[in-house]
Structure formats: C-alpha cells, structure tokens
Protein backbone atom coordinates (compact mmCIF):
# COMPACT_ATOMS: atom_id res chain seq x y z
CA UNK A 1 11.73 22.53 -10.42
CA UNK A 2 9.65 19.79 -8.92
CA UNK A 3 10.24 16.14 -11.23
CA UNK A 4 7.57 13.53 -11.06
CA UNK A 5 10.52 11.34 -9.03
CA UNK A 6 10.06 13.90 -5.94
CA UNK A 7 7.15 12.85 -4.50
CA UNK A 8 5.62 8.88 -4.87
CA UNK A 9 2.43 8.37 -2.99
CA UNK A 10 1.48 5.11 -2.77
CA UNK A 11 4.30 3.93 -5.15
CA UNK A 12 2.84 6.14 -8.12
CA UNK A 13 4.60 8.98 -9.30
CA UNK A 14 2.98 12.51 -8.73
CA UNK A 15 2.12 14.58 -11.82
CA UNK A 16 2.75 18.36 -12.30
CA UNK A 17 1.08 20.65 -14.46
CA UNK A 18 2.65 23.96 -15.58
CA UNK A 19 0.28 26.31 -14.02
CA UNK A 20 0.97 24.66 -10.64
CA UNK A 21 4.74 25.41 -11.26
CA UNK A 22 3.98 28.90 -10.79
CA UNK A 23 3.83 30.54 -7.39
CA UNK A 24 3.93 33.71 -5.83
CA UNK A 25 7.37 33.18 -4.99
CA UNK A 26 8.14 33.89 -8.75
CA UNK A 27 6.83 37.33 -9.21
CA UNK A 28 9.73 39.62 -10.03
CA UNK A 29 11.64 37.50 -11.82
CA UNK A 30 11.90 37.26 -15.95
CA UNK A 31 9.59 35.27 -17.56
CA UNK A 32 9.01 33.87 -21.24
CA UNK A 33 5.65 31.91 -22.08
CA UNK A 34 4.12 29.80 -24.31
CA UNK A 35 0.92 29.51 -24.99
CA UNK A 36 -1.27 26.85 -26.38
CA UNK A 37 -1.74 28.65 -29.65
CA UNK A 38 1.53 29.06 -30.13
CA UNK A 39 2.10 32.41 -29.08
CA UNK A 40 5.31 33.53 -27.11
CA UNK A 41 5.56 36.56 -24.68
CA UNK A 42 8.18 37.53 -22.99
CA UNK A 43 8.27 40.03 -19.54
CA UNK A 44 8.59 40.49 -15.84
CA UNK A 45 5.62 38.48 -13.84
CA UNK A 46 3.99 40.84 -11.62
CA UNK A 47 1.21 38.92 -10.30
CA UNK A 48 -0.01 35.15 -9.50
CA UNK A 49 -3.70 34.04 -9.00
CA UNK A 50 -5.40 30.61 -9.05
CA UNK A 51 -6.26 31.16 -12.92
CA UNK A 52 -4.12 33.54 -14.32
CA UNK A 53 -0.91 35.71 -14.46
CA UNK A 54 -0.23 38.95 -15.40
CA UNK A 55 3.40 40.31 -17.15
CA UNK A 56 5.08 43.45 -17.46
CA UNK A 57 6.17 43.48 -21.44
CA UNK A 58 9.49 45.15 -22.38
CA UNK A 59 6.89 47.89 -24.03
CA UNK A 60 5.63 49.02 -20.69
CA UNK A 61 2.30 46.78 -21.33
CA UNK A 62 0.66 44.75 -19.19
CA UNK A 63 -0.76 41.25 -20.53
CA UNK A 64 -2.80 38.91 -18.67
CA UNK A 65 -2.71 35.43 -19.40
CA UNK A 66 -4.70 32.52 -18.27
CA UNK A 67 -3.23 29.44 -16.75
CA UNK A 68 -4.80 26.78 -18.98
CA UNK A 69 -3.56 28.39 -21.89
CA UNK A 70 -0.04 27.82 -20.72
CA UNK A 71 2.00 25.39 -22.90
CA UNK A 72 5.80 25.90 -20.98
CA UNK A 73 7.15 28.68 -18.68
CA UNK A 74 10.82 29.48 -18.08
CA UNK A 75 12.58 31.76 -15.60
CA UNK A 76 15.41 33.84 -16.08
C-alpha cells in the first residue's frame, strides 16, 4: 500500500484516498469494507469502476457499493 512518504512533489507529501487504493488489479481477491455508516461487508471483489465496486457475499449475493461511502478496505 502506497504511504503519503512515497511520492513528495514539490516537497509536499501526496495524499491518498481509499477509493483510489482500489484498482482493477484487486478483483479476485477477499475483501472486507467499511462503510461510512458503519456498516461492514465482507466478500470476493468482482468488479472496479471509477465510482463504485461490486462484491460477491459468502451468500451468493452480489452488493454494489459506492466509493465515497468507503470508510477502510482490507485485502485478504
């Protein structure tokens, strides 16, 4: 995972935000999520976009989330 010491442009650090911490590259793998009202799912990501992703629930469900809604994301 990126830290704001990775990249300094113009001597200021660089800021991430959790949605950008999610890429394609991720899909596949387990994922748990938090979301801003305090909800936590937990599943397989199946599919990226520039303002959402979508998980495969243990249940067989699929749930779509939004990025903004995102509070912390952690891979497995």
């Amino acid at each position: 995972m990126k830290s704001e010491q990775d990249h300094k442009p113009h001597g200021k650090p660089m800021r991430y935000s959790v949605q950008d911490l999610i890429s394609p590259k991720e899909i596949g793998k387990g994922c748990t999520v938090t979301m801003s009202n305090g909800r936590s799912e937990s599943g397989t990501l199946t599919q990226v976009s520039t303002f959402e992703i979508e998980l495969k629930l243990s249940n067989g469900k699929h749930l779509i989330i939004m990025k903004h809604s995102l509070v912390t994301v952690s891979f497995t």
